[in-house]
C-alpha atoms as a PDB file:
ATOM      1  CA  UNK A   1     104.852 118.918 117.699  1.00  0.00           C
ATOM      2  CA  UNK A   2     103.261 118.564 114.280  1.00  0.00           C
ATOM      3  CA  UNK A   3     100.251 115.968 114.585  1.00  0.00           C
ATOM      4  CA  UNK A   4      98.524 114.150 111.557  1.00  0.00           C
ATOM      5  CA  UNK A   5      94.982 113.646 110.648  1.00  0.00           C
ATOM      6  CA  UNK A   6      93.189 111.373 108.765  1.00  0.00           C
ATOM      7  CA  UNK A   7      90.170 112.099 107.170  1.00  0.00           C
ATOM      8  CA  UNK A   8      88.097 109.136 106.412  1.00  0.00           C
ATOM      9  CA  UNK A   9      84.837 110.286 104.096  1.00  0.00           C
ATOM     10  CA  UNK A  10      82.844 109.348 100.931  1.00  0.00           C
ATOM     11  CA  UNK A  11      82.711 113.361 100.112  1.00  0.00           C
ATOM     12  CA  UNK A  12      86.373 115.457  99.340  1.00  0.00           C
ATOM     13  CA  UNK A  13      87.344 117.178 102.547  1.00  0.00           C
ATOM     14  CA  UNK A  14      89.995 119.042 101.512  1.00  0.00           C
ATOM     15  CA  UNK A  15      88.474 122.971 101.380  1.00  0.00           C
ATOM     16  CA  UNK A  16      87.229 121.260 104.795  1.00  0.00           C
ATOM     17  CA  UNK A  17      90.691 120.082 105.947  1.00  0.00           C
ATOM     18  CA  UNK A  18      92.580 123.155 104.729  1.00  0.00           C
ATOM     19  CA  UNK A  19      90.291 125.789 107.085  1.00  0.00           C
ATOM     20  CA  UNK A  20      90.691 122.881 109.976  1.00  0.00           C
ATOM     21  CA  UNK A  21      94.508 123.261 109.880  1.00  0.00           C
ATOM     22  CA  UNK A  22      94.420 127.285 109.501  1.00  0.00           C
ATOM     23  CA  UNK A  23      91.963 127.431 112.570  1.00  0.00           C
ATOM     24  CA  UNK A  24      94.445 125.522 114.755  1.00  0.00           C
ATOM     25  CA  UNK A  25      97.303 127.194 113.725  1.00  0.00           C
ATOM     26  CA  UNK A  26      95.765 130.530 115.233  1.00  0.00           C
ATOM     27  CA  UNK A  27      95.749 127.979 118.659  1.00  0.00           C
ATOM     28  CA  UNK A  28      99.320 127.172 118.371  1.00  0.00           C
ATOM     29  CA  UNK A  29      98.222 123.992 116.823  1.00  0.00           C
ATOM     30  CA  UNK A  30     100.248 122.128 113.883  1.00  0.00           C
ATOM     31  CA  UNK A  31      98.462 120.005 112.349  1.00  0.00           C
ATOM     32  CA  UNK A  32      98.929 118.177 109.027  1.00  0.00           C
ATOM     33  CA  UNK A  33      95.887 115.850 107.295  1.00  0.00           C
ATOM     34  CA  UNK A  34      96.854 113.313 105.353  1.00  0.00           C
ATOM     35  CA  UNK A  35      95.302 112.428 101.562  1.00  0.00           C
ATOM     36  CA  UNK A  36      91.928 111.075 102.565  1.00  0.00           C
ATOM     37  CA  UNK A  37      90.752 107.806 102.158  1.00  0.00           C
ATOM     38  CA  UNK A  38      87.466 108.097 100.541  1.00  0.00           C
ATOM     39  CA  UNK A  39      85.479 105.206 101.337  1.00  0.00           C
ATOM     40  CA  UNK A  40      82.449 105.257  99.390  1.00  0.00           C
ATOM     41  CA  UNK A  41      83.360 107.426  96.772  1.00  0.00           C
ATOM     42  CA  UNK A  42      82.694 106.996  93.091  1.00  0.00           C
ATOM     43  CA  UNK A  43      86.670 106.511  92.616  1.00  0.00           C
ATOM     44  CA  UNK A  44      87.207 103.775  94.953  1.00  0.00           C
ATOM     45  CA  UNK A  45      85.137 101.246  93.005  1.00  0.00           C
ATOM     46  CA  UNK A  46      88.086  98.973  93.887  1.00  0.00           C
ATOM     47  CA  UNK A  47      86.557  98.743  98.338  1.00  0.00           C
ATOM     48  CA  UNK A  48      83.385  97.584  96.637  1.00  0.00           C
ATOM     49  CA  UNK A  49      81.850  93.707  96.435  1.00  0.00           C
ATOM     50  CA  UNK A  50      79.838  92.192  93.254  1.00  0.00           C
ATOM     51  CA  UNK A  51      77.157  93.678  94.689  1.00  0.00           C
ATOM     52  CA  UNK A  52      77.878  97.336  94.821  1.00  0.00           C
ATOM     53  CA  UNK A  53      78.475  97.328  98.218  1.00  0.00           C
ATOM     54  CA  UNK A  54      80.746  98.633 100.592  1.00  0.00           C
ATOM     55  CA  UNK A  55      83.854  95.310 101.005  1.00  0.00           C
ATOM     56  CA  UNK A  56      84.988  95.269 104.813  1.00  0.00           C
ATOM     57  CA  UNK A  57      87.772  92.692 103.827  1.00  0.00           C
ATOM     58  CA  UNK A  58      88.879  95.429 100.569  1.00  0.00           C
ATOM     59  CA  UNK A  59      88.927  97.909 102.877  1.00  0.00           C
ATOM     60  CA  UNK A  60      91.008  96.926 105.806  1.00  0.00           C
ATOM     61  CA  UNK A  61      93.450  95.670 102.682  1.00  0.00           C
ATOM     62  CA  UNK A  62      93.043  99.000 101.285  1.00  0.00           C
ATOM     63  CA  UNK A  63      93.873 100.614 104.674  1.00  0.00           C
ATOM     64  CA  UNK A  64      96.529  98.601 105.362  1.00  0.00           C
ATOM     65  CA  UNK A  65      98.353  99.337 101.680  1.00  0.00           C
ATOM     66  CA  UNK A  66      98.190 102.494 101.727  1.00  0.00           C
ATOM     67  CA  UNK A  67      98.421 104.132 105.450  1.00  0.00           C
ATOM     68  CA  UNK A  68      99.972 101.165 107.501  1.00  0.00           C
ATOM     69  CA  UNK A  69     103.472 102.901 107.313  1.00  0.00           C
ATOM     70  CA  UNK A  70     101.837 106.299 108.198  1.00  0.00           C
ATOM     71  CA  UNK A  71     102.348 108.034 111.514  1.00  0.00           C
ATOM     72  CA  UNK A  72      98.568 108.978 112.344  1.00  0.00           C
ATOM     73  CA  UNK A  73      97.469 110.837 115.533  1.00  0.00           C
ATOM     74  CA  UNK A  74      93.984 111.646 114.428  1.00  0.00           C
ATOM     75  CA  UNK A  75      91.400 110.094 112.417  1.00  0.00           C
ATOM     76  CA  UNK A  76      88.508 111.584 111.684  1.00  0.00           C
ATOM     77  CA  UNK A  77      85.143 109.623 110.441  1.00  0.00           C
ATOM     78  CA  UNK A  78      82.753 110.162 108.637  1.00  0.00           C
ATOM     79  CA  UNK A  79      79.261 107.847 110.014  1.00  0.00           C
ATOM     80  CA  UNK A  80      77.300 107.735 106.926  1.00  0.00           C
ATOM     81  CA  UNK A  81      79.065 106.274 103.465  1.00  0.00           C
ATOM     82  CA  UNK A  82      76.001 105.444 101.765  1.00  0.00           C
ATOM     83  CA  UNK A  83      76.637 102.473 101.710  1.00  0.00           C
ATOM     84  CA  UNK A  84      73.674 100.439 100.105  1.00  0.00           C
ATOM     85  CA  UNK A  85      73.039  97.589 101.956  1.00  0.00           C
ATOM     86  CA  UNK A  86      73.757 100.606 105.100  1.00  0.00           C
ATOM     87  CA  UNK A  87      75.940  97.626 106.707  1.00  0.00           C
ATOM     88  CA  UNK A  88      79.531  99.529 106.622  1.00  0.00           C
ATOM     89  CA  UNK A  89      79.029 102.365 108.694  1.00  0.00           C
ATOM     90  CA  UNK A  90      81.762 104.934 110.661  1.00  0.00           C
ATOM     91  CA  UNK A  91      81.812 102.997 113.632  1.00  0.00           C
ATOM     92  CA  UNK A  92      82.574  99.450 111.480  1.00  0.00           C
ATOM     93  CA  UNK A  93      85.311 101.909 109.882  1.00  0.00           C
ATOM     94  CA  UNK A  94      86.168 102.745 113.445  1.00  0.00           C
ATOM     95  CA  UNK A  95      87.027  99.285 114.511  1.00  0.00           C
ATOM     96  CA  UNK A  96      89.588  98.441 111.603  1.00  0.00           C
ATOM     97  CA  UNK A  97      91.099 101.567 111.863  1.00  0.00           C
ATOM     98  CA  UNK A  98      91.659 100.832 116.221  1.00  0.00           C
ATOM     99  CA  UNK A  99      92.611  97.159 115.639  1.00  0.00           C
ATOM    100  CA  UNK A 100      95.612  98.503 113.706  1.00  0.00           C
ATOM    101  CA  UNK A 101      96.130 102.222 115.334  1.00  0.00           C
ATOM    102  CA  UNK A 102      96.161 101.859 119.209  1.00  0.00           C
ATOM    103  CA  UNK A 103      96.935 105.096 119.859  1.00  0.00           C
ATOM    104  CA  UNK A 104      95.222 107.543 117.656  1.00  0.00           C
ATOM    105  CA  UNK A 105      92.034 109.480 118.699  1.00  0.00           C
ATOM    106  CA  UNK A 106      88.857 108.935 117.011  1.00  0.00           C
ATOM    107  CA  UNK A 107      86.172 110.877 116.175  1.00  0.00           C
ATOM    108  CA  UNK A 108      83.078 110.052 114.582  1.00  0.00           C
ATOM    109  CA  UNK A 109      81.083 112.843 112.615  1.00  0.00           C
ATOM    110  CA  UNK A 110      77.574 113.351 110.821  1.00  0.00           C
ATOM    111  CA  UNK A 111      75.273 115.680 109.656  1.00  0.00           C
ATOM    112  CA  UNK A 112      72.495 113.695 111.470  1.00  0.00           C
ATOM    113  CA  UNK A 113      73.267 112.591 115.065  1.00  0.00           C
ATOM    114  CA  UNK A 114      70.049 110.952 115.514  1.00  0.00           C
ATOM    115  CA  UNK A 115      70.738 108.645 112.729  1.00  0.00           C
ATOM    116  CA  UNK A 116      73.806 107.463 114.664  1.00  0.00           C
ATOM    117  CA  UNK A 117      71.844 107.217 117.566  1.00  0.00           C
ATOM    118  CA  UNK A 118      69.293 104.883 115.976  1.00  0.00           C
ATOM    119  CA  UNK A 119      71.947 102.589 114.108  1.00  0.00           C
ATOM    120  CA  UNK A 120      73.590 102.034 117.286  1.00  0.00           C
ATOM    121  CA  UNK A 121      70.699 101.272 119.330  1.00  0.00           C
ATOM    122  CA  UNK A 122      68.919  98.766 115.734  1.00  0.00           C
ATOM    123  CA  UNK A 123      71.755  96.857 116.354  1.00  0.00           C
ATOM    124  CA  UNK A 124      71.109  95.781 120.318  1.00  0.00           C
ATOM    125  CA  UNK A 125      68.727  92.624 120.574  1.00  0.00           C
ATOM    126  CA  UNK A 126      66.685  92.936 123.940  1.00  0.00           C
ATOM    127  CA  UNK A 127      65.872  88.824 122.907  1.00  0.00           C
ATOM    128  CA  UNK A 128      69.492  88.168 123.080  1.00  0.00           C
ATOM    129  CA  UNK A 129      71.232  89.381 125.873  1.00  0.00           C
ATOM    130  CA  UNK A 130      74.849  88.064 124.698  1.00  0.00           C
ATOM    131  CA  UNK A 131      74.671  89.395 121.623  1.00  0.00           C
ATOM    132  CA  UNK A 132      73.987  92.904 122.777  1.00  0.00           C
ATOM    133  CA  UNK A 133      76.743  92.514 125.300  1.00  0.00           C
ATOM    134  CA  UNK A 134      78.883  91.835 122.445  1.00  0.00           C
ATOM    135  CA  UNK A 135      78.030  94.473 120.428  1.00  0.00           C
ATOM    136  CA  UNK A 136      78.353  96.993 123.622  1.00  0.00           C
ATOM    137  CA  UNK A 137      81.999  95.339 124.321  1.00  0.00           C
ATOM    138  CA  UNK A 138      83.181  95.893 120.915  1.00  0.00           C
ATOM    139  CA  UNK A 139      81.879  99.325 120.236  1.00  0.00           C
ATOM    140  CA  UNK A 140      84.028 100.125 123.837  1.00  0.00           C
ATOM    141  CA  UNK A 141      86.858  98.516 121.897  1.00  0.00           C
ATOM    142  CA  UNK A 142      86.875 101.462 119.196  1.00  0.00           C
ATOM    143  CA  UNK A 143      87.439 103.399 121.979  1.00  0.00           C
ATOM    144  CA  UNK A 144      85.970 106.379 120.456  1.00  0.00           C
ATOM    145  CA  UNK A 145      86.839 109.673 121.098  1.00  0.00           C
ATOM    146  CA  UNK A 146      84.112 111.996 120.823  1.00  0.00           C
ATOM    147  CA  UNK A 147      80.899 111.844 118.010  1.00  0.00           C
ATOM    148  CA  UNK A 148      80.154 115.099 117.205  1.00  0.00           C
ATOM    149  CA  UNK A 149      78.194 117.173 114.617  1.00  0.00           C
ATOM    150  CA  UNK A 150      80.020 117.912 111.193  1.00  0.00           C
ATOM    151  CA  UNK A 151      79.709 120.857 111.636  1.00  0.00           C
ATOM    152  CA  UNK A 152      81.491 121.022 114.698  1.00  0.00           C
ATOM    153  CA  UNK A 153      84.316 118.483 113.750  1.00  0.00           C
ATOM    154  CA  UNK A 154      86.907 121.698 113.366  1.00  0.00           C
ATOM    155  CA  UNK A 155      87.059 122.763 116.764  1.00  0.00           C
ATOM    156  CA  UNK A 156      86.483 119.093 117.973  1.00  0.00           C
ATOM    157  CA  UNK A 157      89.734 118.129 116.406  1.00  0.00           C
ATOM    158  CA  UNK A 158      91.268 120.759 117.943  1.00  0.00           C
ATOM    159  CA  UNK A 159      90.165 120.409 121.339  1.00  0.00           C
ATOM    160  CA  UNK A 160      91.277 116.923 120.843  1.00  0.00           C
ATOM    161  CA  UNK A 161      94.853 117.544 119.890  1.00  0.00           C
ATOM    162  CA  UNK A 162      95.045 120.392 122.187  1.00  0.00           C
ATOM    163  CA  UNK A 163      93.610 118.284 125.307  1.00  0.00           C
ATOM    164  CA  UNK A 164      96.725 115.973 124.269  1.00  0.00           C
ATOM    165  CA  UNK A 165     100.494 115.775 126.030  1.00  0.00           C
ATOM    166  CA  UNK A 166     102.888 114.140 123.571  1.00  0.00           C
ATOM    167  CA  UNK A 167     103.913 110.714 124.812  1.00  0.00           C
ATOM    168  CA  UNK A 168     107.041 108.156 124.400  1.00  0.00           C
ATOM    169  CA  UNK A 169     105.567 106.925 121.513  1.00  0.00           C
ATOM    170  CA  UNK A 170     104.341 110.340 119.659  1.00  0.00           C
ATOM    171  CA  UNK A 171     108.024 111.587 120.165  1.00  0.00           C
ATOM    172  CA  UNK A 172     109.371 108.650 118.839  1.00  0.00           C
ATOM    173  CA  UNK A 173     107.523 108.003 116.228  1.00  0.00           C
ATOM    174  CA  UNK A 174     107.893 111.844 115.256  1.00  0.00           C
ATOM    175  CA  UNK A 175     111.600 110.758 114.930  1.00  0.00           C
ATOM    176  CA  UNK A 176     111.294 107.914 112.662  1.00  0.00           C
ATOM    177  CA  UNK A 177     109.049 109.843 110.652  1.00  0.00           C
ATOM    178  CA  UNK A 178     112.429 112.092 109.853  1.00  0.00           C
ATOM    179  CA  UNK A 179     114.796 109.368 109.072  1.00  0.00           C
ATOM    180  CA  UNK A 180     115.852 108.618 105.543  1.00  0.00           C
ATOM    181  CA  UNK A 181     114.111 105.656 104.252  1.00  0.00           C
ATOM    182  CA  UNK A 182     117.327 103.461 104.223  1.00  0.00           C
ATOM    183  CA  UNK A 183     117.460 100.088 106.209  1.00  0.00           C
ATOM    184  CA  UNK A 184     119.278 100.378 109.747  1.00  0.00           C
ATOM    185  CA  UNK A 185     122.266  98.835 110.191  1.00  0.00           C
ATOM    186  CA  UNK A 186     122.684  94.861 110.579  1.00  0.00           C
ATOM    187  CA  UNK A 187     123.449  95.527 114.514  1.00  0.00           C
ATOM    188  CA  UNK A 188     120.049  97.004 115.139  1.00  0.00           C
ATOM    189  CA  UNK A 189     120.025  93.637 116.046  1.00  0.00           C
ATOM    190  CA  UNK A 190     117.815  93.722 119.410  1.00  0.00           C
ATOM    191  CA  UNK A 191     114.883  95.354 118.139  1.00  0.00           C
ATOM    192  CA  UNK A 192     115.071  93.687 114.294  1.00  0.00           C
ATOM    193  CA  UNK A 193     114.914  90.511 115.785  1.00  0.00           C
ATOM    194  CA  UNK A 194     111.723  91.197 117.736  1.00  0.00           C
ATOM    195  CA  UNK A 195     109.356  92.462 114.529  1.00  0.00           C
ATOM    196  CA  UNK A 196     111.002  91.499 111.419  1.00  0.00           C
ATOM    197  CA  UNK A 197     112.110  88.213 109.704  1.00  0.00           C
ATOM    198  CA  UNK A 198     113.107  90.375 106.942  1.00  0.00           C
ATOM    199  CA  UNK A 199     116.845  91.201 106.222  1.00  0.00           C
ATOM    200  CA  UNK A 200     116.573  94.732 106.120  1.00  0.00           C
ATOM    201  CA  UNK A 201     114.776  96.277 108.828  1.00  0.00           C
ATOM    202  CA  UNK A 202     113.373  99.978 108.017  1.00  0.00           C
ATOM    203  CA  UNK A 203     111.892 103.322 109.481  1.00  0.00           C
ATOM    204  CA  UNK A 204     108.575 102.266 108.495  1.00  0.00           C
ATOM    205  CA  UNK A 205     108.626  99.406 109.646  1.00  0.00           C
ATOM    206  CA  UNK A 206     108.898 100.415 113.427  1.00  0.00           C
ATOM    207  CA  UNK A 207     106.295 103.259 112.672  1.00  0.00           C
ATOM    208  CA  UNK A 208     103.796 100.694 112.162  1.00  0.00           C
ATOM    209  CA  UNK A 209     105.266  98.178 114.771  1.00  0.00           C
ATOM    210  CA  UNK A 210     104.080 100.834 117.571  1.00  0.00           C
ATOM    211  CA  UNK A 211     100.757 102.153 115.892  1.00  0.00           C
ATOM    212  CA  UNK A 212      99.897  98.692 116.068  1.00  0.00           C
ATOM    213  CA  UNK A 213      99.904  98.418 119.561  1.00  0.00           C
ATOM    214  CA  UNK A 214     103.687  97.096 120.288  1.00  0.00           C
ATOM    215  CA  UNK A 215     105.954  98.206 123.096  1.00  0.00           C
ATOM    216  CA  UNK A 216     109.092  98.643 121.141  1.00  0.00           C
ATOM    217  CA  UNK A 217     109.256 102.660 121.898  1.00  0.00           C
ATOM    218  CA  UNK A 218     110.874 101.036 124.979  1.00  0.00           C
ATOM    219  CA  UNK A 219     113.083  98.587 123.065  1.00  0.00           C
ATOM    220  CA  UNK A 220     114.472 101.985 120.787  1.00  0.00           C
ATOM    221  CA  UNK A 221     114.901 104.038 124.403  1.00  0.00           C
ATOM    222  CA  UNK A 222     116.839 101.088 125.599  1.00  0.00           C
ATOM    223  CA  UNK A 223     119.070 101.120 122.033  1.00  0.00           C
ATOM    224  CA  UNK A 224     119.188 104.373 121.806  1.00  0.00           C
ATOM    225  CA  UNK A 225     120.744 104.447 125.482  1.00  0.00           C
ATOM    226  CA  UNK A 226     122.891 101.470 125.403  1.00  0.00           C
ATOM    227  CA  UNK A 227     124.531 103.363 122.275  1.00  0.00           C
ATOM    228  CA  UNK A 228     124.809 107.026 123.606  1.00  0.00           C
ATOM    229  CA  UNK A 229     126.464 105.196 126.756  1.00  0.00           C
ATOM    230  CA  UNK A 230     128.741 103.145 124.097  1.00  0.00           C
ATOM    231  CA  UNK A 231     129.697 106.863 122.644  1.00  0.00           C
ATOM    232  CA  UNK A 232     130.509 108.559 125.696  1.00  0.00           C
ATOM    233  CA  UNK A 233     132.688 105.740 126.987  1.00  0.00           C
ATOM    234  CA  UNK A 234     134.845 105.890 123.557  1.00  0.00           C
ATOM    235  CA  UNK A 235     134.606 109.408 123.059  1.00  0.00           C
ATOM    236  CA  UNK A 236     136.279 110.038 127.116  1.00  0.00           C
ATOM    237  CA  UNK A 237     138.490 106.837 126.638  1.00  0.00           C
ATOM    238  CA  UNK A 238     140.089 109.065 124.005  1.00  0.00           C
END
């Protein structure tokens, strides 16, 4: 199975990426990374506030525009964007990228592990115990995979994807991913009805249905069944 990576970094990854990919090939490993989303960078002027400053809101729209529609099975983050007001950090990136991926594995990376270590920990108030039960609930949420050194992040993202057994939904999705982006049919009625309002009901839009967190890989089984069965009844009525 080919699996996908994200890179999500304020620096090009791409020399980075390209020797990632080679290295798990050697390991039987296919693995594809998608165009990164720089966060941070001096090209993506358009994720910043008035203020300079990293945009959580332009961001998640950002993210949203541009990979919603994308089967991702890896994403890989960078902790430190440089962000000057050093509010928007990997694991804030982390969160928006798991409230709209519930199935991809994360992993956080940095040069400087003790730096991740101390923003965690700033961020728990011993004066407020709610709020730092909070704060330990929703970095759970994230579920993150692993936070490792950058330097490391090759072979971590290969352990990772190597670790993994391909799933309903990975094989699934897989096979959307091949279609031709044409609408369905109008009697793709049982699952159009449960995600769309639209009229036309695409590929795409299923891809992101289940990344999201939906259970319609059962919903396409149970069409994809119901019309085999349909088949095989014509095809031996004949």
């Amino acid at each position: 199975m080919l699996y996908k990576c994200l890179i999500i970094d304020d620096n090009s990854m791409k020399d980075d990426s390209e020797s990632y990919a080679n290295d798990a090939k050697k390991k039987g490993i296919q693995l594809e990374f998608l165009e990164e989303f720089g966060i941070g960078r001096s090209d993506r002027d358009d994720l910043l506030d008035e203020n300079n400053n990293l945009d959580g809101k332009k961001i998640i729209e950002a993210f949203e525009s541009e990979y919603s529609n994308e089967r991702i099975d890896l994403f890989a983050i960078d902790f430190d964007f440089e962000d000057e007001a050093e509010k928007f950090t990997g694991l804030e990136a982390a969160r928006i990228v798991r409230s709209r991926n519930k199935r991809a594995q994360i992993i956080i990376y940095s040069a400087n592990l003790d730096k991740v270590a101390t923003k965690i920990m700033e961020d728990f108030d011993p004066e407020d115990t709610q709020s730092t039960l909070d704060r330990i609930k929703t970095l759970f949420s994230a579920k993150i995979t692993a936070i490792v050194k950058r330097e490391n992040l090759g072979s971590s993202i290969a352990t990772q994807i190597e670790k993994k057994t391909p799933s309903l939904d990975d094989l699934i999705l897989e096979g959307l991913e091949q279609l031709p982006k044409i609408p369905f049919k109008q009697d793709f009625i049982s699952i159009k009805d449960k995600i769309v309002a639209a009229e036309d009901l695409y590929p795409d839009d299923l891809i992101n249905e289940i990344q999201s967190g939906s259970n319609l890989s059962a919903e396409v089984m149970r069409e994809l069944i119901a019309r085999t069965l349909s088949f095989w009844i014509d095809y031996n009525a004949d």
